[in-house]
Each structure stands twice: as structure tokens, then as C-alpha cells.
Protein backbone atom coordinates (compact mmCIF):
# COMPACT_ATOMS: atom_id res chain seq x y z
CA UNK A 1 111.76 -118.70 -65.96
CA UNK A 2 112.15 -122.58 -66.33
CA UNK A 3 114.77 -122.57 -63.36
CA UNK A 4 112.41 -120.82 -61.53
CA UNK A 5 109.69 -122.71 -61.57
CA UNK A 6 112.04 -126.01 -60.77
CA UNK A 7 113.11 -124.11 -57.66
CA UNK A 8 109.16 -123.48 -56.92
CA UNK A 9 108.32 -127.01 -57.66
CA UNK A 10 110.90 -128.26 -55.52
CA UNK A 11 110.54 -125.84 -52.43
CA UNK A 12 106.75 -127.36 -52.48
CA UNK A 13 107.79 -130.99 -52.90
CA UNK A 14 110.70 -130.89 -50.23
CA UNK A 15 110.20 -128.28 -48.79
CA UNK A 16 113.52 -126.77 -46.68
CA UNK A 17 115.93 -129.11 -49.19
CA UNK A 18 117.10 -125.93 -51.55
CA UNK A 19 117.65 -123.93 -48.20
CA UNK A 20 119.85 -126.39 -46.48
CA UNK A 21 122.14 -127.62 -49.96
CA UNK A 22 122.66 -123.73 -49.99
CA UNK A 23 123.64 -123.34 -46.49
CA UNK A 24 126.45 -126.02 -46.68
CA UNK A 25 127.76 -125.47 -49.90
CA UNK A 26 128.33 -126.84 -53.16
CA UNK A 27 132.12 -127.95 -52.66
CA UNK A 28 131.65 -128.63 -49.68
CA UNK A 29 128.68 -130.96 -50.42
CA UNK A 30 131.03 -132.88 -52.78
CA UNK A 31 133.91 -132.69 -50.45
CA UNK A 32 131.34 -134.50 -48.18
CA UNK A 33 131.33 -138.19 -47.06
CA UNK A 34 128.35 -139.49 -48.63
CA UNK A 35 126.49 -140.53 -45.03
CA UNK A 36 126.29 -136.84 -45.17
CA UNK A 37 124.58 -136.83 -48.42
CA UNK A 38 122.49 -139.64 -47.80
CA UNK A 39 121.31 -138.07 -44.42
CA UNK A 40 120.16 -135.00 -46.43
CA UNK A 41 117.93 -137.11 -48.95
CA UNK A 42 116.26 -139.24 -46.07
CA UNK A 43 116.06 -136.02 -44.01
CA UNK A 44 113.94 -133.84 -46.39
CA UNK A 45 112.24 -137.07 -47.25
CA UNK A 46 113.01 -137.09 -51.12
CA UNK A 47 113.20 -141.01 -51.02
CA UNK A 48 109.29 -141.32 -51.38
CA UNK A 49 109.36 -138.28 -54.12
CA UNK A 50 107.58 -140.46 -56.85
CA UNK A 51 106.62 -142.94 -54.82
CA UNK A 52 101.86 -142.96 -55.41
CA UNK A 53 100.47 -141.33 -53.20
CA UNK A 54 98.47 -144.46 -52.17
CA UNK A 55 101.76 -145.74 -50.65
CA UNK A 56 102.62 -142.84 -48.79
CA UNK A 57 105.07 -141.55 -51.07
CA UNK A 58 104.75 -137.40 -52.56
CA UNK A 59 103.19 -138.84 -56.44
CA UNK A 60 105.60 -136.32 -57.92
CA UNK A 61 104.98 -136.58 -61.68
CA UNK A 62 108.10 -137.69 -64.12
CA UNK A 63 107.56 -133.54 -65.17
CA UNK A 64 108.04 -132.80 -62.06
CA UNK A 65 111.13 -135.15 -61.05
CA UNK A 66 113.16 -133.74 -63.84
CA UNK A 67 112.86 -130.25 -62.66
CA UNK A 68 113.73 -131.15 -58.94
CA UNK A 69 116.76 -133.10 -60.19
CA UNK A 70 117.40 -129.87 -62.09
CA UNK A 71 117.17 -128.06 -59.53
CA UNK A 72 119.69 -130.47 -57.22
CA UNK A 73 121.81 -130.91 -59.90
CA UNK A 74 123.10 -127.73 -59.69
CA UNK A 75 123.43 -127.58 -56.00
CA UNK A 76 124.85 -130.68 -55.39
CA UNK A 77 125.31 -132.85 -58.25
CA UNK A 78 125.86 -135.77 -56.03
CA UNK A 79 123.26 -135.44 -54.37
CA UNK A 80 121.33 -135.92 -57.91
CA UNK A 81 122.91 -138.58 -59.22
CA UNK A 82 121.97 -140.27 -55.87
CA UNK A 83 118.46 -139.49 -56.55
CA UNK A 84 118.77 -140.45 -59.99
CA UNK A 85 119.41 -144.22 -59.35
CA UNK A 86 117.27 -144.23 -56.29
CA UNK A 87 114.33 -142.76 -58.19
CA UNK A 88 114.72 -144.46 -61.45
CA UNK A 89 114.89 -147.28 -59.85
CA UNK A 90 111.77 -146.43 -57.73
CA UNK A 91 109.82 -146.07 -61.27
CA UNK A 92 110.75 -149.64 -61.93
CA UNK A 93 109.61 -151.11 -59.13
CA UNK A 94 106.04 -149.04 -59.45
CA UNK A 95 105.62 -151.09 -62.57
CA UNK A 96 106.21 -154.69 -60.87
CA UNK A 97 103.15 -153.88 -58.39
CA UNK A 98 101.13 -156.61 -58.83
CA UNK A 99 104.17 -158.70 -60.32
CA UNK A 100 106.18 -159.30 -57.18
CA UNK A 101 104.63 -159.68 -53.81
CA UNK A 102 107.28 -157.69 -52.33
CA UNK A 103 107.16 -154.90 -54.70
CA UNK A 104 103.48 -153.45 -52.73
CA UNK A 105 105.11 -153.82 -49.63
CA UNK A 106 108.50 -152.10 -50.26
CA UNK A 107 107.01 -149.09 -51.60
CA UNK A 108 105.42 -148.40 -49.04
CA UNK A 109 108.27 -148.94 -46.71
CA UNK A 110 110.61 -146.86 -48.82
CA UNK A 111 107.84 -143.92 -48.36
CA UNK A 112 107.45 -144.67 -44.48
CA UNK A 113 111.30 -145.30 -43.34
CA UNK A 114 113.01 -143.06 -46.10
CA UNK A 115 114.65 -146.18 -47.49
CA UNK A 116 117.15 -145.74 -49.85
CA UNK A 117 117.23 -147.73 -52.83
CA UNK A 118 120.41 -149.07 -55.03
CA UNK A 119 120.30 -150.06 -58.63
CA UNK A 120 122.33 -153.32 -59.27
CA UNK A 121 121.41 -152.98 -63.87
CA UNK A 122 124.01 -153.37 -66.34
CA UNK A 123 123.66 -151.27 -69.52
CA UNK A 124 120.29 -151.44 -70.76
CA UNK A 125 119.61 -152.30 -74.87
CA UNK A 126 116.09 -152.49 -76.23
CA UNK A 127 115.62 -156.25 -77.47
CA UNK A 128 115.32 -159.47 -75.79
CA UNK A 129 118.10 -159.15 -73.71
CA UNK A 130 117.15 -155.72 -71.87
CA UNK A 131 119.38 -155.99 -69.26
CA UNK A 132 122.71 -157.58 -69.96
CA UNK A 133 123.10 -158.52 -66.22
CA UNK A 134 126.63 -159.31 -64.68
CA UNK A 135 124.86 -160.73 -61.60
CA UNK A 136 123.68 -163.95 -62.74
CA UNK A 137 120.55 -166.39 -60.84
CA UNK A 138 120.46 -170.02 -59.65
CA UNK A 139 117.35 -171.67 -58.77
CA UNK A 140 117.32 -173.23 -54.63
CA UNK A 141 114.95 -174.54 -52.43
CA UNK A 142 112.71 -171.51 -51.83
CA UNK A 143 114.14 -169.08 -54.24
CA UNK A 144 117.42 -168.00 -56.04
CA UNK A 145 121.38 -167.53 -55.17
CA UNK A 146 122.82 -164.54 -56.66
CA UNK A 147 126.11 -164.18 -57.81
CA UNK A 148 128.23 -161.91 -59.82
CA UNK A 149 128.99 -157.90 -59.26
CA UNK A 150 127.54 -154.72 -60.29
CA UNK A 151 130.21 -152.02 -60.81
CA UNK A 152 129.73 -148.84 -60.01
CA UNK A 153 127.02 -148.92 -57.49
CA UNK A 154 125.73 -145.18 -56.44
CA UNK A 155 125.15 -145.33 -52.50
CA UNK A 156 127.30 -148.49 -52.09
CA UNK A 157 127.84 -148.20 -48.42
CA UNK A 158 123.80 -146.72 -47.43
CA UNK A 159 121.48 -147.89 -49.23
CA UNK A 160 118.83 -150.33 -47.80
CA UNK A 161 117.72 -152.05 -50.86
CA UNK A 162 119.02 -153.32 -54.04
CA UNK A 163 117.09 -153.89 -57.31
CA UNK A 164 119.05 -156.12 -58.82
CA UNK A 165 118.89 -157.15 -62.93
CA UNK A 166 119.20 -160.84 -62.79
CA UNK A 167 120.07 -163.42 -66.04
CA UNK A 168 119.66 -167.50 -65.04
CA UNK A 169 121.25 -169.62 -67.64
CA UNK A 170 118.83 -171.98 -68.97
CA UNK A 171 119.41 -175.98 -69.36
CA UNK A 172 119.24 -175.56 -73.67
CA UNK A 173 121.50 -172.77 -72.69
CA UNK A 174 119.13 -170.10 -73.19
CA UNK A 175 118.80 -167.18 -70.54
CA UNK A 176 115.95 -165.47 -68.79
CA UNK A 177 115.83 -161.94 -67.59
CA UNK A 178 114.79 -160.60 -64.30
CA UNK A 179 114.50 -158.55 -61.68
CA UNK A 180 115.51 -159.34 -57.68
CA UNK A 181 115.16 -157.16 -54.74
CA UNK A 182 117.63 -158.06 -52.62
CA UNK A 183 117.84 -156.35 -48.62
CA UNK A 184 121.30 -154.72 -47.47
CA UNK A 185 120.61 -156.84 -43.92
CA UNK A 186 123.94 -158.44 -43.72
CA UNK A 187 123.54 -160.70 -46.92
CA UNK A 188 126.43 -161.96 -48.55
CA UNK A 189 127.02 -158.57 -50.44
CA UNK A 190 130.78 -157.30 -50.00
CA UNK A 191 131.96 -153.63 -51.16
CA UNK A 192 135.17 -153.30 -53.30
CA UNK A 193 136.67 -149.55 -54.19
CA UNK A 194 135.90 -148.83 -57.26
CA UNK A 195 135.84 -144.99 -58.25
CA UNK A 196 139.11 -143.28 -58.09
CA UNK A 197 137.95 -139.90 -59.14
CA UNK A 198 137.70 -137.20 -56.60
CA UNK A 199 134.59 -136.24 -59.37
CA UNK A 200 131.32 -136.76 -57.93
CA UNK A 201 132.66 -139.36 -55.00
CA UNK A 202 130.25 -138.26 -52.88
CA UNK A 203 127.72 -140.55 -54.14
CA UNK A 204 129.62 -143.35 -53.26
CA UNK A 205 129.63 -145.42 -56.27
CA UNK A 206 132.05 -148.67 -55.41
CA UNK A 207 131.58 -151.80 -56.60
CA UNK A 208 129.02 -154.57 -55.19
CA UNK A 209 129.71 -158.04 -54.83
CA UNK A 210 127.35 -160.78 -54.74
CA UNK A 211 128.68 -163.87 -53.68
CA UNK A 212 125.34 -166.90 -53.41
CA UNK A 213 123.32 -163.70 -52.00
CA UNK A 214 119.81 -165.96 -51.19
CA UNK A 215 116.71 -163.93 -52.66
CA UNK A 216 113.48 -165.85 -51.98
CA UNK A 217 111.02 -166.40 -54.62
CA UNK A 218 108.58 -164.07 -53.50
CA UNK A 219 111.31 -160.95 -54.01
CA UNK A 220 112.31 -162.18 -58.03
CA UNK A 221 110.40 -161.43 -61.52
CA UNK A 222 111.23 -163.78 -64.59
CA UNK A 223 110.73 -163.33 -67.69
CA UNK A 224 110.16 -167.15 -68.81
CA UNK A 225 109.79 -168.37 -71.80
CA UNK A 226 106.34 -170.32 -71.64
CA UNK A 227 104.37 -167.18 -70.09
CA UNK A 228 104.49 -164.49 -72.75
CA UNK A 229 102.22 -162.20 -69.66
CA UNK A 230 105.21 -162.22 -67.76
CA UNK A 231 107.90 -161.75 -70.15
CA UNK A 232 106.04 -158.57 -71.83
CA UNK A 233 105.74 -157.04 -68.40
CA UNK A 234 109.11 -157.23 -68.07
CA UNK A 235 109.80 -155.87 -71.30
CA UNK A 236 107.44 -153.15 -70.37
CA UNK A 237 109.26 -152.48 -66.85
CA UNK A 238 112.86 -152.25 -67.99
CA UNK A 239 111.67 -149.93 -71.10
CA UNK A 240 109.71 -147.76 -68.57
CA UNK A 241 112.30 -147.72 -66.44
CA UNK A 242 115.18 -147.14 -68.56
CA UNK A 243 112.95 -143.73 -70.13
CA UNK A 244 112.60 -142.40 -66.60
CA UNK A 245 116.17 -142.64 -66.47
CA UNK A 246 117.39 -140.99 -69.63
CA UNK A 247 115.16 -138.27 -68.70
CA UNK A 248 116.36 -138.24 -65.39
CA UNK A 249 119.97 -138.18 -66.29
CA UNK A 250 119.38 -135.18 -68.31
CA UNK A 251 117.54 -133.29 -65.51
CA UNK A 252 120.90 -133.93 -63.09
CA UNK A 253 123.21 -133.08 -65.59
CA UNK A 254 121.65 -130.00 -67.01
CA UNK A 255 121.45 -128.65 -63.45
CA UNK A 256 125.28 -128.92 -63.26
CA UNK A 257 125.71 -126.77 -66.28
CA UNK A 258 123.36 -124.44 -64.88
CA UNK A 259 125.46 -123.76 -62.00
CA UNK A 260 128.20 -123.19 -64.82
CA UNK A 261 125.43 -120.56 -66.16
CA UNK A 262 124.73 -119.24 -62.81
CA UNK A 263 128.64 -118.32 -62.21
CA UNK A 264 129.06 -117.03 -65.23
CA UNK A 265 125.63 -114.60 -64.81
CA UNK A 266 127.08 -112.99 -61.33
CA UNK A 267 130.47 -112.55 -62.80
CA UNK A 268 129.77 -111.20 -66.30
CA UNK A 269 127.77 -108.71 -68.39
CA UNK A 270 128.46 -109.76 -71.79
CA UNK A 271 124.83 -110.51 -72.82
CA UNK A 272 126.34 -112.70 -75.90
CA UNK A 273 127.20 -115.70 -74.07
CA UNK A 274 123.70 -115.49 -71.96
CA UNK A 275 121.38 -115.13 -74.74
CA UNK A 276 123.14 -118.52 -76.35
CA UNK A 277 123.11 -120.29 -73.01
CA UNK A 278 119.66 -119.21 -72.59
CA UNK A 279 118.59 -121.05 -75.99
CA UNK A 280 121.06 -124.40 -75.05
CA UNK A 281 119.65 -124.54 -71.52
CA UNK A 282 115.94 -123.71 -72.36
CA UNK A 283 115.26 -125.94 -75.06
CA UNK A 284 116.76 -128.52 -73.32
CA UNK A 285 114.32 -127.79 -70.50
CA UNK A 286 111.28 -127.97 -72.92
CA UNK A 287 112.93 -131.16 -74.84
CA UNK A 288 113.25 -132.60 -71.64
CA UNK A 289 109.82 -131.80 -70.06
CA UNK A 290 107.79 -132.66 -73.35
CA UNK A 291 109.24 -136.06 -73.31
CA UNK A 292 108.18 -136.61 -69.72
CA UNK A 293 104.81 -135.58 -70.61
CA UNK A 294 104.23 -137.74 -73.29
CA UNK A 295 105.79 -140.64 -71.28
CA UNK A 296 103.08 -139.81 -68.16
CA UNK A 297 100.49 -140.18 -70.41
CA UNK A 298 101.43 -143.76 -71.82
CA UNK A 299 100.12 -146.64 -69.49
CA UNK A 300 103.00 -148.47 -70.96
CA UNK A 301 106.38 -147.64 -72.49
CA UNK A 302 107.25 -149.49 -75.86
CA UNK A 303 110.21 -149.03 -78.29
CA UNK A 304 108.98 -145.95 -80.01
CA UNK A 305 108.78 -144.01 -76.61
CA UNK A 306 112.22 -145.53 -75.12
CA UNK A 307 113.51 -143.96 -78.45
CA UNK A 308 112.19 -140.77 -78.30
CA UNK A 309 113.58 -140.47 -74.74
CA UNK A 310 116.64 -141.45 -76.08
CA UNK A 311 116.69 -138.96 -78.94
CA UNK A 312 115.81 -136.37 -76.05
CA UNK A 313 118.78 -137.72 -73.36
CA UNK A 314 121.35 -137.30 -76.54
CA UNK A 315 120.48 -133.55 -77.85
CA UNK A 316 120.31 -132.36 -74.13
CA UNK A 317 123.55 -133.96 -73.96
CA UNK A 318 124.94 -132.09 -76.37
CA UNK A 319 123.59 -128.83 -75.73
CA UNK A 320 124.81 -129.64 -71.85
CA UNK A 321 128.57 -129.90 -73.70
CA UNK A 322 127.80 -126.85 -76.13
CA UNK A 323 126.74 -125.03 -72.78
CA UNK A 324 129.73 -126.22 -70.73
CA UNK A 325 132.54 -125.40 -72.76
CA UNK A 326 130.81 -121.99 -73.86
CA UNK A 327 130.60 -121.08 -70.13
CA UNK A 328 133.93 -121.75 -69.08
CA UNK A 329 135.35 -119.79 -72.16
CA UNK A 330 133.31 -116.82 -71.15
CA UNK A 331 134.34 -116.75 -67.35
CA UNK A 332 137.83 -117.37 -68.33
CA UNK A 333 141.14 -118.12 -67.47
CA UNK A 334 141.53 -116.54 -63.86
CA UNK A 335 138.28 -117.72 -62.95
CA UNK A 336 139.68 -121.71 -63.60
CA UNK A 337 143.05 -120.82 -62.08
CA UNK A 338 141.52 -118.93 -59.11
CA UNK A 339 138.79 -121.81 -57.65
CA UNK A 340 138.64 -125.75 -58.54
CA UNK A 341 135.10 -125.27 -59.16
CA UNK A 342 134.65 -124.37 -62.36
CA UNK A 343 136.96 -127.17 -63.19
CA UNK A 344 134.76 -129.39 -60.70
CA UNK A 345 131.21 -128.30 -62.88
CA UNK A 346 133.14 -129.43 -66.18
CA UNK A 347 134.22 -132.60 -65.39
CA UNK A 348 130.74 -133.33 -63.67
CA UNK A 349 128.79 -132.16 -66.25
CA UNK A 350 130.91 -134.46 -68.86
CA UNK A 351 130.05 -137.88 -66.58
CA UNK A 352 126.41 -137.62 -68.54
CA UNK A 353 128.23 -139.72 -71.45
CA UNK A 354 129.03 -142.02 -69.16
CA UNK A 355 125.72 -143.56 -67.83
CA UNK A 356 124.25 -145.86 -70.07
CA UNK A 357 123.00 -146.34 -72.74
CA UNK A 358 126.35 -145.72 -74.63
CA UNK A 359 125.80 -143.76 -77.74
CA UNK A 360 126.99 -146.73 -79.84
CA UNK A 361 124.79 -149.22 -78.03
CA UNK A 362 121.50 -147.06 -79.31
CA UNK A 363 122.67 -146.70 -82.80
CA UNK A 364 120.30 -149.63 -84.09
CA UNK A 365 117.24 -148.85 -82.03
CA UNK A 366 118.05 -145.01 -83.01
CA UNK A 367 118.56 -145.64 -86.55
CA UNK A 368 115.38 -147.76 -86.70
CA UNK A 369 112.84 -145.51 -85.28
CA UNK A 370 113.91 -143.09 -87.82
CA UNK A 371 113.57 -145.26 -90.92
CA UNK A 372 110.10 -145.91 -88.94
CA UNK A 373 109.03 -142.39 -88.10
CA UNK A 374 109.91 -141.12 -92.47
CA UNK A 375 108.69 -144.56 -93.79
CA UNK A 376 105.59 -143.90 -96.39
CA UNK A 377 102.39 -146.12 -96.78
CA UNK A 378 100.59 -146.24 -100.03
């Protein structure tokens, strides 16, 4: 019933999208040249999904963003993973309203002209360095000069903005964190090639290059050291930011294996290997959805939460292996020799380890919320 609803929930927020990723294709979609792909999100208008309402954009809750991505996921996992960095990084720049001047203004230009919007973070760690950026920040006349690379880069070649996670070296040799928004108009960014794998290459993820890229002042967030108002909003915006993405990650990726499920359900009646996907695939659903629930009804997102998201974006990764490997034993051999999807759906649904945070990189913050959650008082 949980697919269901995603499918209802996503026919009412863009409406026509589910209709037209069925007409194409699935291997076809990811066969596609991503200005296909990226034609289909602005089309059905999915770039203002979460976007408030008072910008224009749909207000989709993060409940609701998980199941559409679901829902995407297993039509075109490209297509998700596109919609995963646009919209996580849409979350992120909700929270710097009010921080950057530019922030009010692009929101509601994403929501009017369909923008599409490129994440430029490195792999994100709770602490003081958030965002261990590769694209480093040098104070000019009138703002900052960019320069470094972000590698991959979903949506390389059409997106219209870039978020960018910025470090500037300080003169004790200290660094500051921040965010730039950065527009694709001809700047000084260059694309390199970057991912070699047939494997989701439809959402053009290549490598961007930032070479003295000019962002005025007015587009960058600091986190410096004398205003502890800025610095915890920052701290607040890259933890929100990264627990929309966890969640969101899960919501693509799960949708993959449930297109595993789905072949499997038309092509078999061995109710064994359901009833055990059902429980994987469910409970992910519910572990996933809970977590968003809890994190729309925080104003702000602190360690504790960014862990439990966490702990949520690592069991519905492994029930999305458990699931994966338990479908493709149950449709069997001639069904993997016969079509390069199944093979396709596995491989995709194993890039979830991939996307940060690395399993290793959360083992402190992991391990400490535990010792926190079982500590006794008294």
C-alpha cells in the first residue's frame, strides 16, 4: 500500500510525470542524454517541488519528497538522483533565507523559471568542519574568487545554479566554512569527464572546475569566527541539509529496488520471496517516513537528529542490499542473461554506498549518539 500511496502523492504533486517516465521507458530513460532528463524535470515542474509555497514553489513536505523520489526512483533512477541533489540542495538554501540576500530571490526564481540547481559539497562530517570543501574562497574587491573542483557533479552540463561549499584559509591559518551560490552564466566554470560508468550516466555527473569563479558578497555565507549567530546557522544549514539528503538518498534508492520487486512480482508466484521483500521494502518505507516526520517538526536540525537520519539512511541501505540480491536470486539466471536490466537495477541500487557520508566517516558521530541515547542519570 506504501507504493501506492507514493504513486498517489506524486500524480497530485506533478501531475502527468509517472505517465510520461512510463511512456518512454526505463532503459531507455537511462540510455537517454541527460538534456532529455533534465527537460522532463523542468517540464512537469518538479524543480519548485519543496520549494514554500510563499515563493511559488509546490511546499511538498520532506514526507512527501521521499515518497515521490520513491516513486521516480524506480522509473528512472536518474531522473532521482537528479532530483536528489537538486532538492537537497533546495532544502539548504530554504534555511539561508534571511542569511544571504540572494537566497529570497533565487527561490523564487527556481519556482518561476524551473531552474535547476547543482550541488558543488564535498562529504559532509558533523563537527566544525561540516563541509570539507575542495573549492576553496579568496576575499576581492566586492566579494570572493573561487577556485578548486567538485567531482562528480549531477547535472554538470544543465544546471543553472550551483551551491557551492566554500573553505577560505585564514591568516593564523585557520579556515572558515561557507556557502556560495554561484550562476552557470558563462563564469569561469569548465566541465571535465568524469564518470565512466554506463550506470546511471544519465544524470550527468562530470566533474566541475572552478578556476577564480568571482561570487559577489551578497551570494556567500561565512561562518566567522567572531559572530557565533552566523556560524551556528551554518551549522544548522549544513546539518539540515545533509538529513534531507540521507533521507532523500534512501527514497531514490529504495525505488530502484522496487522496480527489482516489481519484475520479480509479474514474473513469479513464489509468495516466499514477496512476503520477505514486503517486510525489507516496507519497513524501510516507515523507517524512512518516521524520520522525515520527526525532522519536519524540528525548527532546527542538531546532532541528535542528523544521527538518527543517519541510523535511518544505513538500515534502509541494507535492507535495499538484502532486497536486491534476494530479488535477483528469485528471478534467476535467464532473466539476467535474457535483458541488461536486471543487471542495470543491481548495480544502481548498489551506488547508495557511494554518496556520502561514507559509513566509516559516521562511525564517531554514530557511536556517540548511542553511548548518548543508553547513558543513565542518577
Amino acid at each position: 500500500m506504501s507504493m501506492l500511496h507514493a504513486r498517489n502523492v506524486t500524480e497530485q504533486r506533478l501531475p502527468g510525470l509517472i505517465g510520461a517516465l512510463q511512456q518512454r521507458g526505463r532503459m531507455a530513460l537511462e540510455t537517454a542524454e541527460p538534456a532529455e532528463i533534465c527537460e522532463l524535470f523542468r517540464r512537469y515542474r518538479a524543480a519548485g517541488l519543496i520549494i514554500p509555497e510563499a515563493y511559488g514553489g509546490l511546499g511538498a513536505s520532506t514526507r512527501e519528497t521521499v515518497e515521490i523520489l520513491r516513486v521516480v526512483g524506480s522509473l528512472c533512477p536518474s531522473l532521482a538522483v537528479m532530483m536528489t541533489m537538486h532538492h537537497h540542495t533546495i532544502a539548504t538554501i530554504v534555511q539561508l533565507g534571511g542569511l544571504i540576500p540572494a537566497a529570497d530571490e533565487l527561490l523564487c526564481a527556481i519556482a518561476q523559471n524551473q531552474l535547476l540547481i547543482a550541488s558543488a559539497f564535498a562529504e559532509g562530517k558533523s563537527g566544525a568542519q561540516i563541509f570539507n570543501s575542495s573549492v576553496k574562497a579568496r576575499a576581492v574587491e566586492g566579494g570572493f574568487l573561487l577556485s578548486g573542483s567538485k567531482k562528480p557533479c549531477t547535472m554538470s552540463h544543465h544546471m543553472d545554479v550551483i551551491v557551492v561549499g566554500v573553505v577560505r584559509e585564514n591568516a593564523d591559518g585557520s579556515f572558515t566554512q561557507g556557502f556560495a551560490v554561484v550562476f552557470e552564466d558563462g563564469s569561469r566554470i569548465t566541465r571535465q569527464p568524469f564518470w565512466n560508468t554506463p550506470v546511471l550516466a544519465a544524470a550527468d555527473s562530470q566533474a566541475l572546475v572552478f578556476d577564480d569563479v568571482f561570487v559577489p558578497s551578497e551570494r556567500m555565507l561565512l561562518a566567522e569566527g567572531d559572530d557565533e549567530a552566523v556560524a551556528a546557522s551554518v551549522q544548522e544549514t549544513s546539518l539540515s541539509g545533509l538529513c534531507w539528503f540521507q533521507l532523500m538518498v534512501g527514497g531514490t534508492y529504495l525505488g530502484v529496488v522496487s522496480a527489482m520487486a516489481a519484475l520479480l512480482l509479474a514474473r513469479s508466484g513464489d509468495e516466499a520471496p514477496l512476503a520477505q521483500l514486503a517486510i525489507e521494502l516496507e519497513g524501510a518505507q516507515q523507517a524512512l517516513i518516521g524520520t522525515a516526520r520527526e525532522l519536519e517538526e524540528q525548527r532546527a536540525a542538531d546532532e541528535a537528529t542528523y544521527a538518527k537520519a543517519l541510523c535511518t539512511r544505513f538500515m534502509v541501505q541494507g535492507a535495499i542490499e538484502r532486497s536486491s540480491n534476494l530479488a535477483v536470486e528469485a528471478l534467476g539466471g535467464m532473466a539476467f542473461i535474457r535483458s541488461n536490466e536486471v543487471a542495470y537495477l543491481l548495480a544502481a541500487s548498489r551506488a547508495i554506498c557511494f554518496h556520502p557520508i561514507s559509513r566509516a566517516t559516521a562511525v564517531p558521530l554514530l557511536a556517540g549518539f548511542l553511548r548518548d541515547s543508553l547513558a543513565t542519570h542518577g
